[in-house]
Protein backbone atom coordinates (compact mmCIF):
# COMPACT_ATOMS: atom_id res chain seq x y z
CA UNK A 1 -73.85 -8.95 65.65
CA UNK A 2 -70.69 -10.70 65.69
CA UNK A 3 -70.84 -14.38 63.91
CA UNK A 4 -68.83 -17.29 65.05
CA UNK A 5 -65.95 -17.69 62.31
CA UNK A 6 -65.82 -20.99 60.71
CA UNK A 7 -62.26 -23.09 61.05
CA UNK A 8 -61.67 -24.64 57.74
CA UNK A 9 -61.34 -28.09 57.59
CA UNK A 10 -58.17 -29.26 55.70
CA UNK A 11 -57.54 -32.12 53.80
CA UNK A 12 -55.29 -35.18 54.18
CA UNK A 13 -52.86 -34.80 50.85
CA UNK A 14 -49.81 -36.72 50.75
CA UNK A 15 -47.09 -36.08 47.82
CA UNK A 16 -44.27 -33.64 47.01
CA UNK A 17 -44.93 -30.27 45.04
CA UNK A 18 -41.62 -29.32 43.28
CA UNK A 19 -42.03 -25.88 43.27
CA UNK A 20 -40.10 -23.50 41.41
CA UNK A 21 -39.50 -20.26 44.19
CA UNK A 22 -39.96 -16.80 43.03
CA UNK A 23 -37.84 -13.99 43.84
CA UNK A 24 -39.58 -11.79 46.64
CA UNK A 25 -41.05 -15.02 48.51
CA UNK A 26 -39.56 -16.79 51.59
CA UNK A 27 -39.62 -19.94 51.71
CA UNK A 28 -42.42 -20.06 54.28
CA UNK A 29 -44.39 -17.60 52.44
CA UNK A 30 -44.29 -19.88 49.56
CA UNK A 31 -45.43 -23.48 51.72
CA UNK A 32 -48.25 -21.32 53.07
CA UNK A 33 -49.24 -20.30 49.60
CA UNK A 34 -48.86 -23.96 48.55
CA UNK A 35 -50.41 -25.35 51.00
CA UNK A 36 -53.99 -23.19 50.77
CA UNK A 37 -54.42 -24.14 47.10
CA UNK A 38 -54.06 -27.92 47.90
CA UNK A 39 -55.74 -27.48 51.31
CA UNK A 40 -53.09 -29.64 52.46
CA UNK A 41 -53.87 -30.19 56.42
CA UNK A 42 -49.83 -30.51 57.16
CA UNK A 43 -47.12 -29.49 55.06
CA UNK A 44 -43.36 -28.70 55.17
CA UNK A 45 -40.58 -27.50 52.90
CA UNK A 46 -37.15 -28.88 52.72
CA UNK A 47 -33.93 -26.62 52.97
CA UNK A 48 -34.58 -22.90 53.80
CA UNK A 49 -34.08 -20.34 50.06
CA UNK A 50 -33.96 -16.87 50.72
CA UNK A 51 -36.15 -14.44 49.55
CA UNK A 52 -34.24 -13.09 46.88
CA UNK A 53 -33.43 -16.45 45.62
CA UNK A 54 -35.15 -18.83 43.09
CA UNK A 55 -35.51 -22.38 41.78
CA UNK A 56 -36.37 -25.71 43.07
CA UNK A 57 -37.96 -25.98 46.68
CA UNK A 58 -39.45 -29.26 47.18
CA UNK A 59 -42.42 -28.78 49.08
CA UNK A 60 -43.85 -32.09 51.48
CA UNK A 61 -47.29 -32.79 52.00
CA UNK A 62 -49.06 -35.03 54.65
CA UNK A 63 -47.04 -38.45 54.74
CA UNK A 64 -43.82 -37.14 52.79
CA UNK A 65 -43.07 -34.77 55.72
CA UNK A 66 -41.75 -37.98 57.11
CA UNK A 67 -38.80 -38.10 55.02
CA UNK A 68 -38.15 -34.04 54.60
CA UNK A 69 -35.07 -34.75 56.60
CA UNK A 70 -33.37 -37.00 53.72
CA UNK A 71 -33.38 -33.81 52.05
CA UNK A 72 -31.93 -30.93 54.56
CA UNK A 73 -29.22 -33.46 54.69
CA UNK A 74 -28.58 -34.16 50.98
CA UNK A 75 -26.05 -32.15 48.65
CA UNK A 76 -27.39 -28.91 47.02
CA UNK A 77 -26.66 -27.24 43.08
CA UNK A 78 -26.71 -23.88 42.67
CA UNK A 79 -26.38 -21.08 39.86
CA UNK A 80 -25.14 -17.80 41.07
CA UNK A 81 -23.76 -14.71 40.26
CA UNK A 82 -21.09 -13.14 42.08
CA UNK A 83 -21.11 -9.20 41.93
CA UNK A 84 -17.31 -8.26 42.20
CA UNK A 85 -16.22 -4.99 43.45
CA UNK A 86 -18.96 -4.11 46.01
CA UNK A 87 -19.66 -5.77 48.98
CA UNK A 88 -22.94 -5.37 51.32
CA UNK A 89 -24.18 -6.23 55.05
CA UNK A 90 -25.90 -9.10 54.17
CA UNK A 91 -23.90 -10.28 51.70
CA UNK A 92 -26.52 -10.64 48.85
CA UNK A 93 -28.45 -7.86 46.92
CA UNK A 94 -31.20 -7.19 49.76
CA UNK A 95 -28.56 -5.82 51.44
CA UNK A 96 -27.46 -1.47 51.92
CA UNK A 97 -23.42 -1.88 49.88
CA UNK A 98 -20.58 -0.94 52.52
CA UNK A 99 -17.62 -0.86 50.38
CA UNK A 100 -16.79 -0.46 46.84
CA UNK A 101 -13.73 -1.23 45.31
CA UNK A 102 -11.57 -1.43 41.46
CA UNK A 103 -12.27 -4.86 39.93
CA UNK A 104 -9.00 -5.84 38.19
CA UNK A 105 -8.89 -9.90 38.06
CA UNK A 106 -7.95 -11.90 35.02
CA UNK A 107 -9.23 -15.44 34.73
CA UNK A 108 -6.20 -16.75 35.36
CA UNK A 109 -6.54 -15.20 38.89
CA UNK A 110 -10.18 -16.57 39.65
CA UNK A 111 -9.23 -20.42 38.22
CA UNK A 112 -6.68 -19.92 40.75
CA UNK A 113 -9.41 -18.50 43.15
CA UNK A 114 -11.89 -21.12 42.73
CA UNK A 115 -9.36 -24.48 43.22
CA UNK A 116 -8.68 -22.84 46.87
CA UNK A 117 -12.63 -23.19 47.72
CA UNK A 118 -13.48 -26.78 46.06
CA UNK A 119 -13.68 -29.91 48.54
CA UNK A 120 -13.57 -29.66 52.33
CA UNK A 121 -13.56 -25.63 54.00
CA UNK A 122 -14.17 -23.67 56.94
CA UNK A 123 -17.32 -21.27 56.16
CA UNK A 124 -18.33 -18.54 58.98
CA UNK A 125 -22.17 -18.46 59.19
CA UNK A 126 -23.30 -14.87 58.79
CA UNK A 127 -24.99 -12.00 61.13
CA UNK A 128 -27.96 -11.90 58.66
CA UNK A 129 -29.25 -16.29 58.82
CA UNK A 130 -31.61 -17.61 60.98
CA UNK A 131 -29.38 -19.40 63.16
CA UNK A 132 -30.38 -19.06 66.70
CA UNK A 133 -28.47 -17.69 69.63
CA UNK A 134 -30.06 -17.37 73.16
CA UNK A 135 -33.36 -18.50 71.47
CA UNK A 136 -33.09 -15.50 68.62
CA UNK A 137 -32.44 -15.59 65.31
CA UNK A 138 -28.81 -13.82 64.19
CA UNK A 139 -30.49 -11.72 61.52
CA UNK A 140 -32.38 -9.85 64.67
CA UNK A 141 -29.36 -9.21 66.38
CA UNK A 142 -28.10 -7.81 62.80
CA UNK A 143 -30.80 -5.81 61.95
CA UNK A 144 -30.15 -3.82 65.67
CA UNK A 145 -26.43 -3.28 64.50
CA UNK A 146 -25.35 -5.99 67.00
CA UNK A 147 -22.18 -8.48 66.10
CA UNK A 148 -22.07 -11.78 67.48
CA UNK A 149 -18.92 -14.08 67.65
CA UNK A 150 -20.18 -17.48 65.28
CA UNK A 151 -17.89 -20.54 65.30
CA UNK A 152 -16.46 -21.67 61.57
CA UNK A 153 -18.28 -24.94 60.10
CA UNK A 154 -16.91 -27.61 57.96
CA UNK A 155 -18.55 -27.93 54.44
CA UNK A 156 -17.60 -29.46 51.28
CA UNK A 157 -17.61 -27.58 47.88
CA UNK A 158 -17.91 -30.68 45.62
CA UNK A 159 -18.12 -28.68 42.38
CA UNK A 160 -16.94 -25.40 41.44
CA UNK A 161 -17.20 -24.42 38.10
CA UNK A 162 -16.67 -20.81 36.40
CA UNK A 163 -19.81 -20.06 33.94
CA UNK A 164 -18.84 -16.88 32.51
CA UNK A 165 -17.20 -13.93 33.40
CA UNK A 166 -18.35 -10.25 32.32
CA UNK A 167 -16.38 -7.81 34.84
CA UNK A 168 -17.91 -7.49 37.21
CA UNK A 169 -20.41 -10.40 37.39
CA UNK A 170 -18.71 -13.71 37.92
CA UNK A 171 -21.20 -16.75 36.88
CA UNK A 172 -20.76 -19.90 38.75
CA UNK A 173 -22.07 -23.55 39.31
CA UNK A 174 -21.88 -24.67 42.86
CA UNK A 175 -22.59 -28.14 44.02
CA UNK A 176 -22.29 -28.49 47.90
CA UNK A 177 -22.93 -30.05 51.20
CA UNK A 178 -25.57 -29.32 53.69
CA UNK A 179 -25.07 -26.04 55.71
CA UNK A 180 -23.07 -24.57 53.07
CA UNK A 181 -23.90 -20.56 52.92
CA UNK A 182 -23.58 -19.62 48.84
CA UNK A 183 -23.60 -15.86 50.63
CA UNK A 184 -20.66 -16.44 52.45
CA UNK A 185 -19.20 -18.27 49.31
CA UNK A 186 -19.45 -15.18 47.68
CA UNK A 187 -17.88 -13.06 49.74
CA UNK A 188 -15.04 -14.94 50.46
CA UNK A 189 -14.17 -15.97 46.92
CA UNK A 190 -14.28 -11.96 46.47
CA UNK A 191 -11.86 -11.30 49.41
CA UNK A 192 -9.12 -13.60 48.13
CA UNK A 193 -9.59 -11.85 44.78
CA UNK A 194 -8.72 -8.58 46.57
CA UNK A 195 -11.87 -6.68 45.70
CA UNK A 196 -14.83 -8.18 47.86
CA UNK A 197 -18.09 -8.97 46.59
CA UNK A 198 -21.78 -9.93 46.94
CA UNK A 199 -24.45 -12.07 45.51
CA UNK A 200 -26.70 -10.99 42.80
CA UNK A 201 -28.50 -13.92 41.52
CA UNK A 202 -29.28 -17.46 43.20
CA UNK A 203 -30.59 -20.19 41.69
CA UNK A 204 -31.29 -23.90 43.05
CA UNK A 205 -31.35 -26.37 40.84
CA UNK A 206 -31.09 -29.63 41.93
CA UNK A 207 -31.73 -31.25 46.28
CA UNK A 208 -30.20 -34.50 46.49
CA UNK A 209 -31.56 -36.72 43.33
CA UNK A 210 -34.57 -33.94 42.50
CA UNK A 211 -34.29 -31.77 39.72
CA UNK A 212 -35.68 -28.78 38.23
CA UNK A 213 -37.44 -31.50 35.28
CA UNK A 214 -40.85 -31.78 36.95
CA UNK A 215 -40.44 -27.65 38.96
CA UNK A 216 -43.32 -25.45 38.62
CA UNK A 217 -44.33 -22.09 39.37
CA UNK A 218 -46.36 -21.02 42.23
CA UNK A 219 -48.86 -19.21 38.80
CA UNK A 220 -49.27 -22.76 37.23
CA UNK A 221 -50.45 -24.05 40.40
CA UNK A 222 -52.56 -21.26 40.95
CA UNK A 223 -53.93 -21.62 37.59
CA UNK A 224 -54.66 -25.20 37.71
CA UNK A 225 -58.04 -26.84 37.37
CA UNK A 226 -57.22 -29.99 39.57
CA UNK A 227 -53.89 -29.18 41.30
CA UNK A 228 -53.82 -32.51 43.07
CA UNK A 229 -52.86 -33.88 40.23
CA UNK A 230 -49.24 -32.11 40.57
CA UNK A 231 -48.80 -33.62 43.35
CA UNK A 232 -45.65 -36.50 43.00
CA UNK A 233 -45.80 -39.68 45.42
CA UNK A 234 -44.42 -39.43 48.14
CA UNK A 235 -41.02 -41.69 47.14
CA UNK A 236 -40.40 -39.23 45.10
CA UNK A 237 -37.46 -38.47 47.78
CA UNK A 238 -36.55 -41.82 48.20
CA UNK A 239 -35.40 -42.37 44.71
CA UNK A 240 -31.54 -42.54 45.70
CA UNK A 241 -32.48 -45.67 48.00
CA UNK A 242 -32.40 -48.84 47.15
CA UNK A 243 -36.37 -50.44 46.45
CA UNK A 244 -37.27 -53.77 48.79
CA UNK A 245 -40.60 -55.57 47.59
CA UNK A 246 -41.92 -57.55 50.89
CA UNK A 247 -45.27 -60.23 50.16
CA UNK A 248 -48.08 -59.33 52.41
CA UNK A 249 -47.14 -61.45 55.44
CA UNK A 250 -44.16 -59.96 55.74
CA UNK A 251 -45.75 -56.51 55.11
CA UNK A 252 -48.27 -56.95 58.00
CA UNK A 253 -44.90 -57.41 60.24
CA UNK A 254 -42.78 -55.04 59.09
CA UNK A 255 -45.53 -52.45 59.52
CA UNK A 256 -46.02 -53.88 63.44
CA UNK A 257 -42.62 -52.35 63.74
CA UNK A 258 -40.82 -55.99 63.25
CA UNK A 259 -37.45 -56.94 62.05
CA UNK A 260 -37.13 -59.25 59.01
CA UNK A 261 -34.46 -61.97 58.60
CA UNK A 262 -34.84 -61.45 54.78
CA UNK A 263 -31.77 -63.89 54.28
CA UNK A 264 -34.55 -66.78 55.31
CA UNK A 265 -37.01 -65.72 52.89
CA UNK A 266 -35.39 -67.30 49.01
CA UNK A 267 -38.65 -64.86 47.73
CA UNK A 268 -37.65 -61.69 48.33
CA UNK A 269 -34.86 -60.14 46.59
CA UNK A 270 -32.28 -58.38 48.64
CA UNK A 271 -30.12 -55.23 47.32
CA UNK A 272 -26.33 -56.25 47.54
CA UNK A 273 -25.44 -53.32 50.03
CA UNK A 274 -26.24 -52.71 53.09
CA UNK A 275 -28.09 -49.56 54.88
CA UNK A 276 -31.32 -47.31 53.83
CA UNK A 277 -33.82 -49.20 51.73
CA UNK A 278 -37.56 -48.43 50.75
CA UNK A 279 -39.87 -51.04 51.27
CA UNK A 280 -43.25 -51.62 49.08
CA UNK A 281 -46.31 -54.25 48.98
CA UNK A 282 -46.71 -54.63 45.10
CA UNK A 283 -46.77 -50.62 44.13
CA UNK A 284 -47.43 -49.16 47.74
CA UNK A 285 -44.75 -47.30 49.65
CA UNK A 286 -44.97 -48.98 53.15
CA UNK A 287 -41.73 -46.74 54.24
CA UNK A 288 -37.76 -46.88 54.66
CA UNK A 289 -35.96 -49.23 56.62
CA UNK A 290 -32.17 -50.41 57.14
CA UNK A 291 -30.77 -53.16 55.78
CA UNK A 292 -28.45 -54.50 58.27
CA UNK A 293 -25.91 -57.03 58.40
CA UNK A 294 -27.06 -60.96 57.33
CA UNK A 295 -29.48 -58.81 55.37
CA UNK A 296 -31.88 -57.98 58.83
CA UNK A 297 -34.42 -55.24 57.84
CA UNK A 298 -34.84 -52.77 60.59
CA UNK A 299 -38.07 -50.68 59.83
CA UNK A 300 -37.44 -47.22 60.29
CA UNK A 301 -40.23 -44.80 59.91
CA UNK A 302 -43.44 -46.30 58.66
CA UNK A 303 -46.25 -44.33 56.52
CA UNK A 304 -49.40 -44.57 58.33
CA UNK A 305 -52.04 -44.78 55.33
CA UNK A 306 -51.15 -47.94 54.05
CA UNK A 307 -51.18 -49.78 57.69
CA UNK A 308 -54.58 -51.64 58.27
């Protein structure tokens, strides 16, 4: 006798889990993960790490999915080893090595190196991402030994910084734009050394104005008695913004979707620059907005527990 099977209800959690990824996980694998031990009803991560990567994915929950995108477009850090001499098909460890060759750099040879990578470049996305073409991700098409044509992108390489060197594993710290590929960093700071090269290690440390300070393991949440309590608020990604403090009047209006003049209100202070702002009644997030030009608040997406 078959029974019916039972849907299970989720609940309505709201905060931002900063979890530290293990190797073997995807970053998917890890959300789902996450998101059964809070039984978190709707959930997203921010900024895709591959499987053999670590470190710091910050993982949204209910409300704070809102404002994931902040956070695929900030700046990313990075630790990562560079394995000289050998280069593979996917361009990190997962992958089967297709060429080996004699590593004989100095340092004065990777200094110079390096300088030709830092600030704005041309990066080639590669065969094995999850870029789409014809509705298909490229790593498909790699996996059946097929090559597609990509276009170069423009990224900046803000930092660039030689860690240590140990022939033939280069250490490096990488701070960079969004879309930047560390892979493809990899390999092409290996080609213009002459002897090619892969990735062996990858660690994030550090999306936009997060850090690896408050990161935890998917075992300590796992292990937790009450992990709810991990949980940070959900302006925990606004914290680069600039913080608006509205009275409640103005609060009821700005959360009908309403522009405020705040330039005719003497109560309320207003930041000095213009453009993204968060906006609070006393200690509750209401949501961000732009600050506009004779200081006109534009509200811009609104979080929908605090509305009456």
């Amino acid at each position: 006798m078959n029974q019916a099977r039972v849907k299970r209800v989720r609940d309505l959690v709201d905060g931002v889990l900063l979890l530290d990824k293990p190797v073997g996980f995807s970053s998917n694998d890890a959300l789902i993960k996450a998101k059964r031990v809070l039984n978190a009803k709707k959930a997203g991560h921010t900024g895709t790490l591959d499987p053999f990567a670590t470190g710091l994915l910050p993982l949204c929950f209910g409300e704070a999915t809102k404002f994931s995108q902040d956070l695929l477009e900030a700046d990313k850090t990075y630790e990562t080893v560079v394995h000289l001499g050998q280069t593979t098909d996917t361009g990190d460890t997962e992958g089967e090595v297709v060429e080996t060759r004699d590593v004989n750099v100095t340092l004065e040879q990777i200094h110079a190196v390096l300088a030709q990578f830092r600030g704005p470049i041309a990066q080639v996305p590669p065969m094995y991402s999850a870029l789409k073409r014809d509705g298909k991700p490229l790593y498909e098409y790699a996996r059946a030994g097929i090559t597609l044509e990509r276009e170069a992108r423009n990224v900046t390489i803000h930092k660039l910084e030689l860690v240590s060197y140990q022939a033939p594993f280069l250490k490096l710290a990488v701070t960079c734009s969004k879309g930047t590929y560390i892979r493809v960093l990899g390999q092409d700071i290996g080609a213009a050394l002459g002897c090619g090269a892969h990735l062996n290690a990858l660690r994030r440390t550090q999306v936009g104005a997060l850090t690896t300070e408050h990161m935890l393991t998917l075992d300590e949440l796992l292990a937790h008695e009450a992990p709810l309590s991990l949980l940070s608020p959900v302006d925990a990604l606004l914290s680069s913004f600039p913080a608006v403090q509205l009275n409640a009047e103005l609060a009821k209006r700005f959360l009908n979707g309403q522009r405020l003049a705040l330039g005719k209100e003497p109560s309320i202070s207003v930041p000095a620059e213009q453009g993204r702002v968060r906006v609070y009644l006393d200690a509750k997030l209401l949501g961000t907005a732009i600050l506009g030009e004779y200081s006109i608040l534009q509200p811009e997406r609104l979080i929908a527990f605090v509305a009456e």
